[in-house]
N, C-alpha and C. Protein backbone atom coordinates (compact mmCIF):
# COMPACT_ATOMS: atom_id res chain seq x y z
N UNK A 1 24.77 110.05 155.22
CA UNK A 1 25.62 110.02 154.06
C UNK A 1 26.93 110.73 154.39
N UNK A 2 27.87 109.89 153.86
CA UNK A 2 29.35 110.55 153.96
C UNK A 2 29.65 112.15 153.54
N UNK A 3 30.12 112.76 153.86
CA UNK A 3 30.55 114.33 152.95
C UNK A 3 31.43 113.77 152.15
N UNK A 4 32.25 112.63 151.55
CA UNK A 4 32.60 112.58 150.29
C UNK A 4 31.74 112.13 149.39
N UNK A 5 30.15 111.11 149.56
CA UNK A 5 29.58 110.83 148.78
C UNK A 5 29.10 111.66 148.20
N UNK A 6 28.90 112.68 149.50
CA UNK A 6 27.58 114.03 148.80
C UNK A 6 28.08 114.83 147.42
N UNK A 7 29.20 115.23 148.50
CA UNK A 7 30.16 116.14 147.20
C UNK A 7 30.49 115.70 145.99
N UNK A 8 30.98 114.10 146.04
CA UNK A 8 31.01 113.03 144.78
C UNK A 8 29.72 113.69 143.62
N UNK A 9 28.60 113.39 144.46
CA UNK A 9 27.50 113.06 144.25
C UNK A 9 26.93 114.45 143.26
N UNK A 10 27.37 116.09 143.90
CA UNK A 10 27.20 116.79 143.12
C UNK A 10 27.61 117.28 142.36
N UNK A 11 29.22 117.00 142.28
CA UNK A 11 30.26 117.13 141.02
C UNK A 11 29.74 116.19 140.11
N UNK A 12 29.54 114.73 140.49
CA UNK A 12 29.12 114.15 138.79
C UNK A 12 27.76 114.59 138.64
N UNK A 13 26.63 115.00 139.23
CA UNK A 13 25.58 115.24 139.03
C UNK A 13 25.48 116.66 138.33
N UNK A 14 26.45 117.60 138.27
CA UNK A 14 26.55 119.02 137.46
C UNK A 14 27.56 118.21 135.67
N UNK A 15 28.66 117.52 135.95
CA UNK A 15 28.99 116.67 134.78
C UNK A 15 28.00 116.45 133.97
N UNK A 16 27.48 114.98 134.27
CA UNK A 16 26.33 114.57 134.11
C UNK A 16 25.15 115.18 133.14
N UNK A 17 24.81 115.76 133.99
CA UNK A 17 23.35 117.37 133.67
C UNK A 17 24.03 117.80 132.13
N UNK A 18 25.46 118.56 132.45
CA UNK A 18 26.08 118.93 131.63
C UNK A 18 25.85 118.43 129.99
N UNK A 19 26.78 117.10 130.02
CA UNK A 19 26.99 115.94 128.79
C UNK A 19 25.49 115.36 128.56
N UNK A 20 24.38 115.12 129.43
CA UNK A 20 23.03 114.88 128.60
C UNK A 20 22.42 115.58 128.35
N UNK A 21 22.62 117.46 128.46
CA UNK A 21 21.79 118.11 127.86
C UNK A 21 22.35 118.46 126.63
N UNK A 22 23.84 117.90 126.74
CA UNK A 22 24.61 118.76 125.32
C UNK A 22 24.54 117.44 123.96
N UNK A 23 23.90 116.45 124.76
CA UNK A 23 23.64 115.61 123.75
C UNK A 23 22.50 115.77 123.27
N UNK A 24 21.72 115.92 124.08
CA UNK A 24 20.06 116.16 123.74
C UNK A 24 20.00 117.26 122.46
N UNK A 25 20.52 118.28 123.14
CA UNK A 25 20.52 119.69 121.87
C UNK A 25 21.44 119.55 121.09
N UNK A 26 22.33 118.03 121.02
CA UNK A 26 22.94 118.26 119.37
C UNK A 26 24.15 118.75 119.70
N UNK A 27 25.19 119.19 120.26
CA UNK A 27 26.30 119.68 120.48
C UNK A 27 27.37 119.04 118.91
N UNK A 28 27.47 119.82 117.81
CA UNK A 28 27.99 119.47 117.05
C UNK A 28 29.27 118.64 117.28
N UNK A 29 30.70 118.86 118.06
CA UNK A 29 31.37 118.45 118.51
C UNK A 29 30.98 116.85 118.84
N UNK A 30 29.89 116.59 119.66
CA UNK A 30 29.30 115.24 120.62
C UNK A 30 28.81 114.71 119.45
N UNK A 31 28.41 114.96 117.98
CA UNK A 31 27.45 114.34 117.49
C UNK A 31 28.64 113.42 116.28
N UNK A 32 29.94 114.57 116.21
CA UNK A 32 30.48 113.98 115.55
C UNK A 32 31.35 112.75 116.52
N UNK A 33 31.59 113.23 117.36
CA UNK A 33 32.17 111.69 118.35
C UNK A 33 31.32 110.50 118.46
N UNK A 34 29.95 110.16 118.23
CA UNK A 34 29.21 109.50 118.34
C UNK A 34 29.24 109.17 116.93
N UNK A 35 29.47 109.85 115.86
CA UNK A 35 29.67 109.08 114.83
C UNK A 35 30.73 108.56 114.59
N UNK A 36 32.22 109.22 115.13
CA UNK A 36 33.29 108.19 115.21
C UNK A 36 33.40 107.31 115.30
N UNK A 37 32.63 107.08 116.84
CA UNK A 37 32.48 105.57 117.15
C UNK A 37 31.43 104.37 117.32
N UNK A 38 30.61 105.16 116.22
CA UNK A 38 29.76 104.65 115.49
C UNK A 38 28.45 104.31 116.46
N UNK A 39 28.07 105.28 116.90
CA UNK A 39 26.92 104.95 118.00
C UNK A 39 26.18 105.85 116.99
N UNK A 40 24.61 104.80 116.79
CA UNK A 40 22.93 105.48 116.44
C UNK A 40 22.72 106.61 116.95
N UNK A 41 22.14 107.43 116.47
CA UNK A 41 21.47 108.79 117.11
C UNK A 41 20.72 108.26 118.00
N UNK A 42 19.41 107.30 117.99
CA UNK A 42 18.83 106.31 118.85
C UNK A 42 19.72 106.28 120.55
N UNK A 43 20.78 105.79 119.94
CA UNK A 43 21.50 105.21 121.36
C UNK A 43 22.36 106.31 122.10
N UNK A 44 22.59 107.41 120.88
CA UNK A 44 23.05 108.96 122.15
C UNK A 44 22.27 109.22 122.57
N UNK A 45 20.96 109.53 122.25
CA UNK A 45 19.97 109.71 123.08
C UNK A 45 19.18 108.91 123.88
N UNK A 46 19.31 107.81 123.85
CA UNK A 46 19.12 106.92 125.18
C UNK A 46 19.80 107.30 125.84
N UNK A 47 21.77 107.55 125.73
CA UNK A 47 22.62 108.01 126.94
C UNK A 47 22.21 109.24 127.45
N UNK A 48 22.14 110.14 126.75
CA UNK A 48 21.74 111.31 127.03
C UNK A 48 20.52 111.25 128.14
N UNK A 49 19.40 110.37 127.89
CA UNK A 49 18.12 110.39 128.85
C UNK A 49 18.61 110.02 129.93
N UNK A 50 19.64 109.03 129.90
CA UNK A 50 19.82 108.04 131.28
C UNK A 50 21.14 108.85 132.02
N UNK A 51 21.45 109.55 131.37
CA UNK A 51 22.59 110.86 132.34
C UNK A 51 21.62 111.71 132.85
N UNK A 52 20.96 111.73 132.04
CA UNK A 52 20.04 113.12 132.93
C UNK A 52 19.03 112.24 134.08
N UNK A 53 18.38 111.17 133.81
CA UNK A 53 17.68 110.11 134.84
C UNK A 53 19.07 110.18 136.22
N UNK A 54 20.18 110.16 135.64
CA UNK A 54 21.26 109.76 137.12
C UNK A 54 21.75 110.77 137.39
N UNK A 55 21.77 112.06 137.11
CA UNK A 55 20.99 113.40 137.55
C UNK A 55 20.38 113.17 138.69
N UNK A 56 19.42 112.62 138.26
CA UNK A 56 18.26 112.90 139.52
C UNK A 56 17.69 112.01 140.47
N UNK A 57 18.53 110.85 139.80
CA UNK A 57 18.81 109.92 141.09
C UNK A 57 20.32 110.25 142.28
N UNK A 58 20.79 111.01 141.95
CA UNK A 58 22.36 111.22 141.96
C UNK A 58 22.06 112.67 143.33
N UNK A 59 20.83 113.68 142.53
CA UNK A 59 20.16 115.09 142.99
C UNK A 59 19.55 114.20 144.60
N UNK A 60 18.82 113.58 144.21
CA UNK A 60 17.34 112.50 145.34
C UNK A 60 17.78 112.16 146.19
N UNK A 61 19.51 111.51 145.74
CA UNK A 61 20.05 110.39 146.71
C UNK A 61 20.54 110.81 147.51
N UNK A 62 21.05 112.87 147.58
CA UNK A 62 21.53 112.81 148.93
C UNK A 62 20.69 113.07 149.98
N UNK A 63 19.34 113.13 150.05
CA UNK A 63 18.36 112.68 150.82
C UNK A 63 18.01 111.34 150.99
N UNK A 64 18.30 110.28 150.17
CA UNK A 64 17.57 109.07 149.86
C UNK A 64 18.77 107.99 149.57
N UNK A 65 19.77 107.97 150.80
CA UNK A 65 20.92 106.81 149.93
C UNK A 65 20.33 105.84 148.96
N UNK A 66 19.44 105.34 149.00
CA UNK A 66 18.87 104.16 148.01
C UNK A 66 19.32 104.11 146.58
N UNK A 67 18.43 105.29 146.52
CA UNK A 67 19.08 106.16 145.00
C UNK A 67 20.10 106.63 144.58
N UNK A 68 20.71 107.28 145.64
CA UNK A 68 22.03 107.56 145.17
C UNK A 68 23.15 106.31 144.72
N UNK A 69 23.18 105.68 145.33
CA UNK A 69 23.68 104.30 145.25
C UNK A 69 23.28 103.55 144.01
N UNK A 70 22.25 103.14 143.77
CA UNK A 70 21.38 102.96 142.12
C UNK A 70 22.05 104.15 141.38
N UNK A 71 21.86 104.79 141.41
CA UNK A 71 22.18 105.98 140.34
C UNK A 71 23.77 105.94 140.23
N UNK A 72 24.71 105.54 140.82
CA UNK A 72 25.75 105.56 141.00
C UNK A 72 26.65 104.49 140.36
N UNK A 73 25.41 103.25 140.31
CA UNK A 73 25.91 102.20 140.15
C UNK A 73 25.36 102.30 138.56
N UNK A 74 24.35 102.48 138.13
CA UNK A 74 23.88 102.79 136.92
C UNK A 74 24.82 104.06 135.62
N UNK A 75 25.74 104.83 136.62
CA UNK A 75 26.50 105.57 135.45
C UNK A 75 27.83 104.96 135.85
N UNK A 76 27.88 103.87 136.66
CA UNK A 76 29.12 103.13 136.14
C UNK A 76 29.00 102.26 135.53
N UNK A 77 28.27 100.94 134.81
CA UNK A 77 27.81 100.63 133.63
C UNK A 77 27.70 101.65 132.88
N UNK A 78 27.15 102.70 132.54
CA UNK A 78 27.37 103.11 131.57
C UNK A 78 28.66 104.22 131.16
N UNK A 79 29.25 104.04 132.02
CA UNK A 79 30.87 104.63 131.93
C UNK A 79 31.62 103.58 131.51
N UNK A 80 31.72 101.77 131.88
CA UNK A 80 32.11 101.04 131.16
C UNK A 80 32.08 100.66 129.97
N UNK A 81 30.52 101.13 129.30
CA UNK A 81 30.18 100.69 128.27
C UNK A 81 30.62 101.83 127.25
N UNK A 82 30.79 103.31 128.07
CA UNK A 82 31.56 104.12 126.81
C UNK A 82 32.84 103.98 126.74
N UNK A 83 33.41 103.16 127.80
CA UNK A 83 35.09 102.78 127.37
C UNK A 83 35.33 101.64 126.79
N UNK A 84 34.14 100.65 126.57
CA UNK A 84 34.38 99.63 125.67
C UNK A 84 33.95 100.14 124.37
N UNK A 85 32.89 100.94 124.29
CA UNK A 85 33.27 101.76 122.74
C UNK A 85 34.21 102.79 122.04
N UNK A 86 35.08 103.12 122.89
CA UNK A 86 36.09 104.38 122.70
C UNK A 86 37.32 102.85 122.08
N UNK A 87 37.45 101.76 123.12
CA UNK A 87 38.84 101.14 122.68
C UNK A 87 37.91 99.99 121.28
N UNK A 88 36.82 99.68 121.42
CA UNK A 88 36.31 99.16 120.16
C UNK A 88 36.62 99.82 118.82
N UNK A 89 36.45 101.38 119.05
CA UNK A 89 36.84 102.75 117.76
C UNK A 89 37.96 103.27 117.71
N UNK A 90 38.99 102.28 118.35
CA UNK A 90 40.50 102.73 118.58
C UNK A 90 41.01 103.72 119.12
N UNK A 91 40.02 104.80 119.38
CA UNK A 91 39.76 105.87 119.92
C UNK A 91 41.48 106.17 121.01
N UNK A 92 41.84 107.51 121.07
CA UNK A 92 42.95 107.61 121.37
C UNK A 92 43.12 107.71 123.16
N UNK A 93 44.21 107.48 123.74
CA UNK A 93 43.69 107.38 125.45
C UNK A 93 43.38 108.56 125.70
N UNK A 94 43.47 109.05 125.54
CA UNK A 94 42.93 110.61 125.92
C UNK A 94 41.65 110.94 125.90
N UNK A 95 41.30 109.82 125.08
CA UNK A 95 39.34 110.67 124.86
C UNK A 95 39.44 109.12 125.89
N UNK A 96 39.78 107.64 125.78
CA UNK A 96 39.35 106.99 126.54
C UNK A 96 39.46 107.08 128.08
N UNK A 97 40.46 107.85 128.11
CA UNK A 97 40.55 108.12 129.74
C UNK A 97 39.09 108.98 130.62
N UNK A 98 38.76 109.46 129.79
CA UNK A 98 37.47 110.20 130.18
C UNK A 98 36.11 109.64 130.74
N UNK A 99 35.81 108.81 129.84
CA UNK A 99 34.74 107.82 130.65
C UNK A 99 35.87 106.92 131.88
N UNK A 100 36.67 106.56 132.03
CA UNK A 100 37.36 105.83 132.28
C UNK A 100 37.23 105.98 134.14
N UNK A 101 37.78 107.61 134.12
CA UNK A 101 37.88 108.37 135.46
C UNK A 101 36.67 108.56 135.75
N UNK A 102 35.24 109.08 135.26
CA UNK A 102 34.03 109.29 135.37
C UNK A 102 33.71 107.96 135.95
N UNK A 103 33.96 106.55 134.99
CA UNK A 103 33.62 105.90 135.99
C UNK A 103 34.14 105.24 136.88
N UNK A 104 34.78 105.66 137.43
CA UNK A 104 36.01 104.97 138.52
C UNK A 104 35.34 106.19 139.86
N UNK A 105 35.00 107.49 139.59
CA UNK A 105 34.74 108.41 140.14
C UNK A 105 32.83 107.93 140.63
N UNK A 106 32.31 107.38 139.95
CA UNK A 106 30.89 107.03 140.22
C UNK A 106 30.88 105.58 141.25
N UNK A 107 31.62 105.08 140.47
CA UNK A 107 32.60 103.86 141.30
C UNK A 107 32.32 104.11 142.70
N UNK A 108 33.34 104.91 143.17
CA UNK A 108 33.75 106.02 144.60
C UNK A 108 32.57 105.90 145.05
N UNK A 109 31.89 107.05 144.49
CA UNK A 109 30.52 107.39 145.42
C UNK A 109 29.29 105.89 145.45
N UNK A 110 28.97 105.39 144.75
CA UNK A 110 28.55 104.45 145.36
C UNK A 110 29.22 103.71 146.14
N UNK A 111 30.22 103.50 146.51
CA UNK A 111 31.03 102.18 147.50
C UNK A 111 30.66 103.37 148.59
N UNK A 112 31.45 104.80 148.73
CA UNK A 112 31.35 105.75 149.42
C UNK A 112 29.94 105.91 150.01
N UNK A 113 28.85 105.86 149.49
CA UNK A 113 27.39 105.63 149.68
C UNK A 113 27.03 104.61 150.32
N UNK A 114 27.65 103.09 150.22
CA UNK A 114 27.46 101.63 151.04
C UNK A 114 27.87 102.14 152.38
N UNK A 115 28.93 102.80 152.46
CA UNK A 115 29.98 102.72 153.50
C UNK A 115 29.49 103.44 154.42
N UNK A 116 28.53 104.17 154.34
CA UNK A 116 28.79 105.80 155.12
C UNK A 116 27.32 104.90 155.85
């Protein structure tokens, strides 16, 4: 594995960890953004499970390219899918830029992960 995938790999994997545990426990702030843009409690916490799942595919993979690569490719779908709900909720570029770079940055490390 490349030393940019790895490092990729543990910067979004501390992110990551971060934003699905602060969804899990409710982070008042996160709960009202999810109602902004009109996402189910149901479906933050599906995101929430599947950030913390690419966690630990993200943790695995720098032993295990397989995973890392899956896991990589899995929070960029779901980095697309929170920037098609940020510009669906008109949401301002500033909050949309956020998933935006996250996934352009997950992006990286999986291609970075093919490559190496």
């Amino acid at each position: 594995m490349s030393t940019f995938a790895g490092a990729l790999s543990v910067i979004l994997a501390l992110t990551f960890l971060g934003s699905g545990v602060a969804k899990l426990v409710g982070v008042p702030a996160l709960e009202e953004s999810a109602r902004l843009l009109h996402i189910s409690h149901r479906l933050h916490v599906t995101v929430a499970l599947l950030e913390i799942a690419a966690v630990a595919g993200l943790t695995v993979g720098l032993w295990w390219r397989p995973l890392q690569i899956a896991a990589a490719a899995g929070l960029t779908l779901l980095m697309v899918g929170a920037v098609a709900y940020h510009v669906r909720a008109d949401d301002s570029a500033k909050n949309t830029s956020v998933p935006a770079v996250l996934g352009l940055l997950t992006l990286a490390t999986g291609v970075a992960s093919l490559m190496a």
